[in-house]
Protein backbone atom coordinates (compact mmCIF):
# COMPACT_ATOMS: atom_id res chain seq x y z
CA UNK A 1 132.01 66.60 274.22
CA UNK A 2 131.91 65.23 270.68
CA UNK A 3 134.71 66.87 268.38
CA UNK A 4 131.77 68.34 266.12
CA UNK A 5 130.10 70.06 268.49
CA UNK A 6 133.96 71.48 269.49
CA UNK A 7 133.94 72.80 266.26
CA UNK A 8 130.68 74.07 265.88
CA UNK A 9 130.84 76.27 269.14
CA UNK A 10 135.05 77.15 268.53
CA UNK A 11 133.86 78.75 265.22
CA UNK A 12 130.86 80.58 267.26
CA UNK A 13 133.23 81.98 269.70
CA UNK A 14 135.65 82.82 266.50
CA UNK A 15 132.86 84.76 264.64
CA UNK A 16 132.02 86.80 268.02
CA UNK A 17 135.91 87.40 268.66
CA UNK A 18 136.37 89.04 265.36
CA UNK A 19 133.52 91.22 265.58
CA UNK A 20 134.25 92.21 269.10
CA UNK A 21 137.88 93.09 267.61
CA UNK A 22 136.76 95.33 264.90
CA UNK A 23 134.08 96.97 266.74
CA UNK A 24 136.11 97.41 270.42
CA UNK A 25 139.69 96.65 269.78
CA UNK A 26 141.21 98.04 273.23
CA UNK A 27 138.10 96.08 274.98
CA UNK A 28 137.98 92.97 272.41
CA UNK A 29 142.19 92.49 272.47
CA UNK A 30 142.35 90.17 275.71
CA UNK A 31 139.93 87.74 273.95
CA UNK A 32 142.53 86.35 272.06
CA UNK A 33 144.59 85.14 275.61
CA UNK A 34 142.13 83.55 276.63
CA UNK A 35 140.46 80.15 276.97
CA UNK A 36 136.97 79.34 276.36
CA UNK A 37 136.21 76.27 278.46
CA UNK A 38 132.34 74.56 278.06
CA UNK A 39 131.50 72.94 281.08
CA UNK A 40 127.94 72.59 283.18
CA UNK A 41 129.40 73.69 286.00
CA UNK A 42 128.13 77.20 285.39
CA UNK A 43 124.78 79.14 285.28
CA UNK A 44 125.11 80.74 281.64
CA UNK A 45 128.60 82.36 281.87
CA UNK A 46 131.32 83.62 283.76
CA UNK A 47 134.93 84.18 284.05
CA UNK A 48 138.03 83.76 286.79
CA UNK A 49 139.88 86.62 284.30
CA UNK A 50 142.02 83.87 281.93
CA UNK A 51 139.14 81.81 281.03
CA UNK A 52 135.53 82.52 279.79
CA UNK A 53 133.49 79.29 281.22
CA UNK A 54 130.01 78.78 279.54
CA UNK A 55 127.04 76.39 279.48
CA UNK A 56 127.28 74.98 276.22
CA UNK A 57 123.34 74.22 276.40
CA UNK A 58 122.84 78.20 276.56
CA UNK A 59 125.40 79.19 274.67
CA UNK A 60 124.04 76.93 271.26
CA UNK A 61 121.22 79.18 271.54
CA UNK A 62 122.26 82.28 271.03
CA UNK A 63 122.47 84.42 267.88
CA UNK A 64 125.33 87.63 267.34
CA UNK A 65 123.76 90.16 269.22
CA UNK A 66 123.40 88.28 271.92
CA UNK A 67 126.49 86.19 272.14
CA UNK A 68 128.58 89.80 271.35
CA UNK A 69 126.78 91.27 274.12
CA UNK A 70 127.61 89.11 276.77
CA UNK A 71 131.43 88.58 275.61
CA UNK A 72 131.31 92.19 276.02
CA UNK A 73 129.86 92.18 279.43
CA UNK A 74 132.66 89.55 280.80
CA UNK A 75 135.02 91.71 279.72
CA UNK A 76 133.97 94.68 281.61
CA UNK A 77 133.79 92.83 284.57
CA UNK A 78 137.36 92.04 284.01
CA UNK A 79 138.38 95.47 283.12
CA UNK A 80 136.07 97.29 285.82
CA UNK A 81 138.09 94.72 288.14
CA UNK A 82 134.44 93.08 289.30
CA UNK A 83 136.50 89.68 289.80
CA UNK A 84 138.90 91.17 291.62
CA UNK A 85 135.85 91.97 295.37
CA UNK A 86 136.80 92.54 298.34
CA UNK A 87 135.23 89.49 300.71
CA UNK A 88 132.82 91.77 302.07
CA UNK A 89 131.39 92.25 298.89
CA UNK A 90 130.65 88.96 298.15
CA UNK A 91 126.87 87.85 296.92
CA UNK A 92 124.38 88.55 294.19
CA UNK A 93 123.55 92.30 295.52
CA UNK A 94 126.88 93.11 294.59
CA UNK A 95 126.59 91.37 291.49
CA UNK A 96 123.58 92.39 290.59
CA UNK A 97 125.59 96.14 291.12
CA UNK A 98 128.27 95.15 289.00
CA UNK A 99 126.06 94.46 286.35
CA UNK A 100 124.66 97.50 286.11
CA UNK A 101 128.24 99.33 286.31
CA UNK A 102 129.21 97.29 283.45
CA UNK A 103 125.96 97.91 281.18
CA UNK A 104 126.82 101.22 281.93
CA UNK A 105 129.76 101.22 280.65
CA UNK A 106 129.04 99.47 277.58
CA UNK A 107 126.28 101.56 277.03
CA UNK A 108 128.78 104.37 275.95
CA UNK A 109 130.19 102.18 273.52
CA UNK A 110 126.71 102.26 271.71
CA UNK A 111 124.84 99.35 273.35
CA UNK A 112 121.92 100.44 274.16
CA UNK A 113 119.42 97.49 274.07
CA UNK A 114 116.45 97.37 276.48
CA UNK A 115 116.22 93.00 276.18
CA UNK A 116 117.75 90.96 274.75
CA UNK A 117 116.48 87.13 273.83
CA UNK A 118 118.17 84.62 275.72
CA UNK A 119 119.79 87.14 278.33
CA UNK A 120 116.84 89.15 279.50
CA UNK A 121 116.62 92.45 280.27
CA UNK A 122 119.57 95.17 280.67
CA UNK A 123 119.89 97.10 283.54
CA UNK A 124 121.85 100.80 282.79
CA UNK A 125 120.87 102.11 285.99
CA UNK A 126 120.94 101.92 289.52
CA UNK A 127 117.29 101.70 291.86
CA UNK A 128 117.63 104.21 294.20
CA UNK A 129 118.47 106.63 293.51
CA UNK A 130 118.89 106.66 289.62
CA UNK A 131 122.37 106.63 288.39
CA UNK A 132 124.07 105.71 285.42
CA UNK A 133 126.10 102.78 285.89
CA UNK A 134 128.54 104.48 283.72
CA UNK A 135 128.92 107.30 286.21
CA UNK A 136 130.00 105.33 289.52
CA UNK A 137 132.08 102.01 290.75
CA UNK A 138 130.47 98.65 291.43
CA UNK A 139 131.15 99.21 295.73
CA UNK A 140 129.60 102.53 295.11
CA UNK A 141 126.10 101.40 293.12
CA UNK A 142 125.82 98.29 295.51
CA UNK A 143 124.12 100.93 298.29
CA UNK A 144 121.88 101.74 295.76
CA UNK A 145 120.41 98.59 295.25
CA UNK A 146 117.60 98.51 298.01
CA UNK A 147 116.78 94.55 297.26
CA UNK A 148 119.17 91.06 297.48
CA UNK A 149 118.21 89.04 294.59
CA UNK A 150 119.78 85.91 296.94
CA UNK A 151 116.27 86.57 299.20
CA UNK A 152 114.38 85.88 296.12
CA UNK A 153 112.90 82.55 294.69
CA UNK A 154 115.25 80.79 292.13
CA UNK A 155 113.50 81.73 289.47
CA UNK A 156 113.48 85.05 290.24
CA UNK A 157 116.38 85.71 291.36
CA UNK A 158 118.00 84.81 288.11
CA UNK A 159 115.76 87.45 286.13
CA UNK A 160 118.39 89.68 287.65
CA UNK A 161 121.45 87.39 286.99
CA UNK A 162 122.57 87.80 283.59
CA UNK A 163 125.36 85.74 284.17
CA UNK A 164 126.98 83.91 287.08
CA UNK A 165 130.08 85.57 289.36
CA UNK A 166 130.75 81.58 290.82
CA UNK A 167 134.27 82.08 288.35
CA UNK A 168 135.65 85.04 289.81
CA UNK A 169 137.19 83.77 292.94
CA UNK A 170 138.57 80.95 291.21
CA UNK A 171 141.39 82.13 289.64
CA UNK A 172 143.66 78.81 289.47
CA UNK A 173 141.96 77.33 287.15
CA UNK A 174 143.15 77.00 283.42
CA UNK A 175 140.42 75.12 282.37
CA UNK A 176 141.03 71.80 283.58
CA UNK A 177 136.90 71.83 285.23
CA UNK A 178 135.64 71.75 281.53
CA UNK A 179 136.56 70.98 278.30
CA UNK A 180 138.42 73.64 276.25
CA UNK A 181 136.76 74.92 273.28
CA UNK A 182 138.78 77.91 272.03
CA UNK A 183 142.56 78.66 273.34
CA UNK A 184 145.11 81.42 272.42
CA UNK A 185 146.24 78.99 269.81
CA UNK A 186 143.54 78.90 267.84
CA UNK A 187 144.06 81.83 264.81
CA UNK A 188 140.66 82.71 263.34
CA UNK A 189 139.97 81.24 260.32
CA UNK A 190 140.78 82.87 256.94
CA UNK A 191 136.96 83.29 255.71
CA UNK A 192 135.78 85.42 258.77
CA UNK A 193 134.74 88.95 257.57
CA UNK A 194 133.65 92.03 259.84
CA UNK A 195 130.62 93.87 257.69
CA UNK A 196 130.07 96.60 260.38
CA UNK A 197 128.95 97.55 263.83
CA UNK A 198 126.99 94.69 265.46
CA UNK A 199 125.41 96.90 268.29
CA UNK A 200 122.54 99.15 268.19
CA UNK A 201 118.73 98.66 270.28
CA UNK A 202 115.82 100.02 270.59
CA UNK A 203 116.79 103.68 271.95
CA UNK A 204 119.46 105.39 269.95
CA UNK A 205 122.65 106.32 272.10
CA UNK A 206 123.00 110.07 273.42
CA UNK A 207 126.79 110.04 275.25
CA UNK A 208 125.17 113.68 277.25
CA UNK A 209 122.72 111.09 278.72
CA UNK A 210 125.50 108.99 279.26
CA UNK A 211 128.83 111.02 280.09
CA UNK A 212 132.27 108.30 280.38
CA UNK A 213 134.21 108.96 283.20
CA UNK A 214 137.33 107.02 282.59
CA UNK A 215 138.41 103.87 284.64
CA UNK A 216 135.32 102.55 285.65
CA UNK A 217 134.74 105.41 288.21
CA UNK A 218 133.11 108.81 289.29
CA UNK A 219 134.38 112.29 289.34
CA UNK A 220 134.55 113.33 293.44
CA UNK A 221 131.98 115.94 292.92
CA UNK A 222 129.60 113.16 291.26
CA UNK A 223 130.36 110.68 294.33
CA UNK A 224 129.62 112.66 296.80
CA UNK A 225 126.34 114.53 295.13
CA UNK A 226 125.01 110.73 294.76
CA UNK A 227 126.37 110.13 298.23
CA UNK A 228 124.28 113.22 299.57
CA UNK A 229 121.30 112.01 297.80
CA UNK A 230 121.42 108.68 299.02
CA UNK A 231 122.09 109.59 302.48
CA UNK A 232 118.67 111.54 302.30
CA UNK A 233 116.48 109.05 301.27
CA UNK A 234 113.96 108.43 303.09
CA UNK A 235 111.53 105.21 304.33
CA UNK A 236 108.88 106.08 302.00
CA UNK A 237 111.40 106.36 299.34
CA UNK A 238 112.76 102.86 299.77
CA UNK A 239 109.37 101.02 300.37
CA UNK A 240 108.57 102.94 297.15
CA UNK A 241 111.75 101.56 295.21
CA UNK A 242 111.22 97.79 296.44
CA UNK A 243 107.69 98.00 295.33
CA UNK A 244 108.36 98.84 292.06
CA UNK A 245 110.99 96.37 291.75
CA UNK A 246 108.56 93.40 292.79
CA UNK A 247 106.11 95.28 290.48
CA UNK A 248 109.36 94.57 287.66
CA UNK A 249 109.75 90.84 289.27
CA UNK A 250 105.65 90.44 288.63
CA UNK A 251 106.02 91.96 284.81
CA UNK A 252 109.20 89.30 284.16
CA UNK A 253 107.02 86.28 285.34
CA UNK A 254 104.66 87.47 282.68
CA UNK A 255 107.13 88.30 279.92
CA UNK A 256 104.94 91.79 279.94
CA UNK A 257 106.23 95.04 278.82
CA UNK A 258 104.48 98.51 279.30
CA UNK A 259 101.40 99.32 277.10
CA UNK A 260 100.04 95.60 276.89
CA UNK A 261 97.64 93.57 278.33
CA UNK A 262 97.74 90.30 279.80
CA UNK A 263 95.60 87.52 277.79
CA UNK A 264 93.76 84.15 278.53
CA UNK A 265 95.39 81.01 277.85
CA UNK A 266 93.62 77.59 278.78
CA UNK A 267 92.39 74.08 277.23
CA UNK A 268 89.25 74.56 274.96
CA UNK A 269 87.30 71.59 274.39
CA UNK A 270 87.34 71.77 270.20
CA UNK A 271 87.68 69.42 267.03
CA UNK A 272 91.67 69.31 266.92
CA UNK A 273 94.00 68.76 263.90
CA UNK A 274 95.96 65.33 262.94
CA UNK A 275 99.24 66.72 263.87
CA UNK A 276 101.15 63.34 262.68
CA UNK A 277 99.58 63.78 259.41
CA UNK A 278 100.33 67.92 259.35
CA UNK A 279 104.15 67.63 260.28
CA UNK A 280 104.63 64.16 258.33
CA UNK A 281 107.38 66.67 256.16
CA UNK A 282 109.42 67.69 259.20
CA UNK A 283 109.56 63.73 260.77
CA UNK A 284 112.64 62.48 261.15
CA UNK A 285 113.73 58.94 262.51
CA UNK A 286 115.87 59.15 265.34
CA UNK A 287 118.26 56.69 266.28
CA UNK A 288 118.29 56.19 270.22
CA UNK A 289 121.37 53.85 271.54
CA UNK A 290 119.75 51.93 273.09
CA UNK A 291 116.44 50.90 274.42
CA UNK A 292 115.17 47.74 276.51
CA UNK A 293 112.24 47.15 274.02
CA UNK A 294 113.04 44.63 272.81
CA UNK A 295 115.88 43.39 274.17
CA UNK A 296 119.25 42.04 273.19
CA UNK A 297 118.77 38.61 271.01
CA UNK A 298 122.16 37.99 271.23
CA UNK A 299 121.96 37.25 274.87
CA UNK A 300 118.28 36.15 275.06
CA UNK A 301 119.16 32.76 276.55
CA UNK A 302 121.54 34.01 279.54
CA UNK A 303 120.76 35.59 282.74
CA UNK A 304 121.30 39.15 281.42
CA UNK A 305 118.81 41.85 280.09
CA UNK A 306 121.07 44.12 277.93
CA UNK A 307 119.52 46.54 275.72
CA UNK A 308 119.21 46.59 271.79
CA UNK A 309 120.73 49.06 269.61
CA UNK A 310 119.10 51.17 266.44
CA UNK A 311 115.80 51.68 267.88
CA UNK A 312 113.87 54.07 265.40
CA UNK A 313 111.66 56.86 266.67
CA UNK A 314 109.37 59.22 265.12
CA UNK A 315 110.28 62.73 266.35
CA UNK A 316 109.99 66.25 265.26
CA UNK A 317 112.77 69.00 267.03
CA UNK A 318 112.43 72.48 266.96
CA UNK A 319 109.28 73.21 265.86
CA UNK A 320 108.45 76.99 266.39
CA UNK A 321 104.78 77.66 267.47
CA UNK A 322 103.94 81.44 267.18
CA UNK A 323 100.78 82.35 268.43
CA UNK A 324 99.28 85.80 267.64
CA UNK A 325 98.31 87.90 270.24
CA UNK A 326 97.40 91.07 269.41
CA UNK A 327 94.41 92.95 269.02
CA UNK A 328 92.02 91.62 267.13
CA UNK A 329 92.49 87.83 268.79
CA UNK A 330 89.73 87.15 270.90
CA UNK A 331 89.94 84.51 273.90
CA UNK A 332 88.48 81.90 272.20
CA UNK A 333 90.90 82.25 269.38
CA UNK A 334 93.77 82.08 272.00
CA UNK A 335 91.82 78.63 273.81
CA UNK A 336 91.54 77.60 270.35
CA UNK A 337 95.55 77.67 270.02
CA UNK A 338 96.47 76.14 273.28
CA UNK A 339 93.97 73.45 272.30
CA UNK A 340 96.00 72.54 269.22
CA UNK A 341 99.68 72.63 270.77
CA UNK A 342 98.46 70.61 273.41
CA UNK A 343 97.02 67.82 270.96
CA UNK A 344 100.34 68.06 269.39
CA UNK A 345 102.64 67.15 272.22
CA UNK A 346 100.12 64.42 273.37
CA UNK A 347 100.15 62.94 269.53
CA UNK A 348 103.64 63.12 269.35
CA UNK A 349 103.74 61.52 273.14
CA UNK A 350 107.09 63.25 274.53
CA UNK A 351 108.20 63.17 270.76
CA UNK A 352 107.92 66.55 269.59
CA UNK A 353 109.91 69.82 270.99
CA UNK A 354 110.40 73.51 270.20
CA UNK A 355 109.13 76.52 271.63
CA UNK A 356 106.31 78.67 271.78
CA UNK A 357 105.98 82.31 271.64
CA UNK A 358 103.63 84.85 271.87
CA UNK A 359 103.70 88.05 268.93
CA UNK A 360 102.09 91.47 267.94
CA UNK A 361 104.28 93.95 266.32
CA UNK A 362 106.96 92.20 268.13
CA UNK A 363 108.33 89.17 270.07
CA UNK A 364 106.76 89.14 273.39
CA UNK A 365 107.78 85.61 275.21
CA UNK A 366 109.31 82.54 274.46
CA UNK A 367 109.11 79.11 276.11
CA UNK A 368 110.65 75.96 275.30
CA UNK A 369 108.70 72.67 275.63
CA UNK A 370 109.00 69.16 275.61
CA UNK A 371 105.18 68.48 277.64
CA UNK A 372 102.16 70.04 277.85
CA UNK A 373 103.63 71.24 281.19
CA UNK A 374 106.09 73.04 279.94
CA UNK A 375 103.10 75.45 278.15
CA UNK A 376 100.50 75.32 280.81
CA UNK A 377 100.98 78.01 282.76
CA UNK A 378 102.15 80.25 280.16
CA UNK A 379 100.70 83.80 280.18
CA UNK A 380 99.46 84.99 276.71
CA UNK A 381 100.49 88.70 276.32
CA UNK A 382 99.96 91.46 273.20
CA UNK A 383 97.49 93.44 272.21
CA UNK A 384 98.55 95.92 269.56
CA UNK A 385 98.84 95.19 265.56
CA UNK A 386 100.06 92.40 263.48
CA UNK A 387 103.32 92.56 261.71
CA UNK A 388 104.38 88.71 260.67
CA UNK A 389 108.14 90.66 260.51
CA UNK A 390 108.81 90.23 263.84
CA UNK A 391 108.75 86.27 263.74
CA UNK A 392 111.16 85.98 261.20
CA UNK A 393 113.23 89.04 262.44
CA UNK A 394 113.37 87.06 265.84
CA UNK A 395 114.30 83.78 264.51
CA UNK A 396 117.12 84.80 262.00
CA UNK A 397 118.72 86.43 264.74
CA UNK A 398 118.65 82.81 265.96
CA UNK A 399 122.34 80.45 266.41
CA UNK A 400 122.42 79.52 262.35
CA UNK A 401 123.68 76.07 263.55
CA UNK A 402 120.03 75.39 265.25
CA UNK A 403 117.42 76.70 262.98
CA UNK A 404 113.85 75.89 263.25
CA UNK A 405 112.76 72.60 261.44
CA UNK A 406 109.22 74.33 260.95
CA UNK A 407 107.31 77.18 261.77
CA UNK A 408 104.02 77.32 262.88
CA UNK A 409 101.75 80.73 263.11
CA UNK A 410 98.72 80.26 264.36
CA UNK A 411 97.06 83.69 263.20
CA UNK A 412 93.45 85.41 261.59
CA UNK A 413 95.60 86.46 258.83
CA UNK A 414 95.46 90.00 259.42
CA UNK A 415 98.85 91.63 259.58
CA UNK A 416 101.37 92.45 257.46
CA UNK A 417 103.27 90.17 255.44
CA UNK A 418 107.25 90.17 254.77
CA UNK A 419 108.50 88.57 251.39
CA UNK A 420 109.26 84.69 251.53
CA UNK A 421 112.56 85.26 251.09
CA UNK A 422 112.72 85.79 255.18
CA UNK A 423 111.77 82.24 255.68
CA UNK A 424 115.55 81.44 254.20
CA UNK A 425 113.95 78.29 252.69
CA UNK A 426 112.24 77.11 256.67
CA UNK A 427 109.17 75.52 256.03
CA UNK A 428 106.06 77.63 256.96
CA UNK A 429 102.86 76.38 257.93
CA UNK A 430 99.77 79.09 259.06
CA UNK A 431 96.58 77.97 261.15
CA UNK A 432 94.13 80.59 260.24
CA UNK A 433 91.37 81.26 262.81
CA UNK A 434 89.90 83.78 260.55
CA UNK A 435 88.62 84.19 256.54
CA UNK A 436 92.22 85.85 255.45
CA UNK A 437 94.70 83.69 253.46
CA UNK A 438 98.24 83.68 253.83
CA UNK A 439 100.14 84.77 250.33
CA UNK A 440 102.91 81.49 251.10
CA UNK A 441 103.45 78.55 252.74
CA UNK A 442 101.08 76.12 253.67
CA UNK A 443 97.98 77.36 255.22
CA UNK A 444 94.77 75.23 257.26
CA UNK A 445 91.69 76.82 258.17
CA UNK A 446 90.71 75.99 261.73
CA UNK A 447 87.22 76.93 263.41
């Protein structure tokens, strides 16, 4: 790994440390013995106890909330002594059970977050029957998880992984898989300041909802009412708890959430944009290392074909297509915007990445592309109001070290409008559909 990128994600680990340490000192304080070791040898995150492995791909992504949150999470697993199974409960049901203790648990230190980008959603409770993770033990909550996420598809199976346990039984290792990013030795910098609490959702935090128990356990009388309960439960009762999880699965593949409807999203034949000409501001030439077109001329009269260096490319990187979906969009106006993202990526010819997300009054999904593939099967989803806020709420909350080169909202202009200062100086372009004008940026009037 280059010694800038090193730095980049040592002071993003930093940053998270010394929040975690003012907000949850008891929790936070084993941070600082241990080592933070990048390596691809990992799905997200996970940790043997001494060492926090990540995927540095993932972990560039993600912003404070989300990067504090899942520091957090390791080290209840640690503390809950998750890493620590007995062989028989090896396996992503357990896991999957462990998780949920250890939500629980931070959830009565005041997270409380229902999803969260770039982790997915966060389970507090047990299936069947309903329990508070914070009220029971991991080998405990693992009979109340009537489904094996291991039976599932890969993709679905890792909408209930929010991390990896392939680290736990590995205990030997001091980082020598990986390269080391962050040790014990490493004292945080002298311009890191704490400015308050970095938790806090959707729901506000009620600790009667939530009781703590103390040690990662259950008071006798609470085991063995939930043991009661479970032992009654019924066939009906567990057909009706795994069909409400695939029903969950289902709403995941969709990115849905309660209260919305699902929209159309396919290629419209219509009179598309110059998209070279549009994003001419945001090109950059990239230098590739090499590239067999054209060749070598230094060895152009031997036997060998060696490649040429400083090959320029046109290319445009993170480019952030939001796409309105509430309300008042029709269909067309939806065809109308896959239409135009799909002309872009063919312009561009492999040339252009970012994402693409979906918005109302909030955020509703978010894929990264580098094809046309990569958006076709994506499933539209809104239906409420308009509140421009939620793009730029979404994308400051972003990694600062990979911003957004651009962003385009492809709109009918009616919504509300924050202040330009939110853009924090990202250029801003808005395809209007409809007769409204933005008040900034750069705005085109497609039909």
């Amino acid at each position: 790994m280059l010694d800038y990128r090193i730095r980049q994600f040592r002071r993003q680990l930093q940053e998270s440390r010394f929040r975690l340490h003012n907000m949850y000192e008891a929790l936070a304080e084993p941070l600082y013995d241990m080592l933070f070791v990048a390596t691809k040898d990992v799905w997200r995150i996970s940790t043997n106890g001494s060492c926090i492995y990540f995927d540095p791909d993932w972990l560039k992504n993600l912003g404070e909330v989300e990067i504090d949150f899942i520091l957090s999470h390791e080290l209840m697993h640690i503390k809950l002594g998750h890493i620590e199974r007995p062989a028989y409960y090896l396996g992503d049901r357990y896991h999957l059970a462990a998780d949920i203790v250890a939500n629980g648990k931070l959830n009565t230190y005041g997270w409380n977050y229902v999803k969260i980008p770039h982790i997915g959603k966060i389970r507090y409770e047990t299936y069947l029957p309903t329990v508070s993770g914070a009220l029971i033990e991991s080998t405990e909550a693992v009979r109340y998880i009537p489904i094996d996420p291991s039976t599932l598809g890969p993709a679905k199976r890792r909408q209930f992984m929010i991390d990896s346990d392939q680290w736990w039984d590995r205990k030997d290792d001091r980082g020598e898989s990986g390269t080391i990013v962050l040790s014990p030795e490493d004292d945080d910098p002298d311009d890191l300041e704490y400015s308050g609490p970095g938790f806090g959702g959707k729901f506000k935090f009620n600790k009667e909802e939530f009781p703590t128990t103390g040690g990662g356990g259950s008071s006798s009388n609470q085991s063995d009412e939930n043991e009661k309960t479970f032992e009654n439960t019924d066939k009906n009762n567990l057909r009706q708890a795994i069909h409400m999880l695939r029903q969950e699965t289902r709403s995941n593949d969709m990115g849905t959430e309660e209260g919305f409807v699902e929209r159309s999203w396919r290629d419209k034949t219509v009179k598309t944009l110059d998209w070279k000409s549009i994003l001419n501001h945001f090109v950059q030439e990239e230098v590739n290392d090499y590239s067999f077109t054209p060749p070598d001329r230094r060895m152009q009269d031997s036997d060998f074909f060696l490649p040429d260096y400083n090959v320029y490319q046109e290319t445009v990187r993170d480019v952030y297509f939001m796409v309105d979906a509430s309300g008042s969009i029709t269909d067309e106006m939806l065809f109308m915007a896959y239409a135009e993202i799909k002309q872009a990526l063919e312009q561009f010819n492999g040339n252009l990445n970012g994402v693409v997300a979906f918005f109302d009054t909030r955020i509703h999904k978010v894929i990264s592309f580098g094809s046309v593939e990569d958006i076709r099967n994506m499933k539209p989803y809104g239906g409420g109001g308009t509140d421009y806020n939620c793009i730029f709420r979404y994308i400051n909350g972003l990694n600062k070290m990979n911003p957004p080169t651009s962003i385009v909202i492809i709109t009918d202009g009616e919504g509300i409008y924050p202040d330009i200062s939110v853009t924090n100086n990202i250029p801003v372009l808005w395809l209007l559909t409809g007769d409204m004008g933005a008040p900034w940026g750069k705005s085109i009037k497609v039909k």
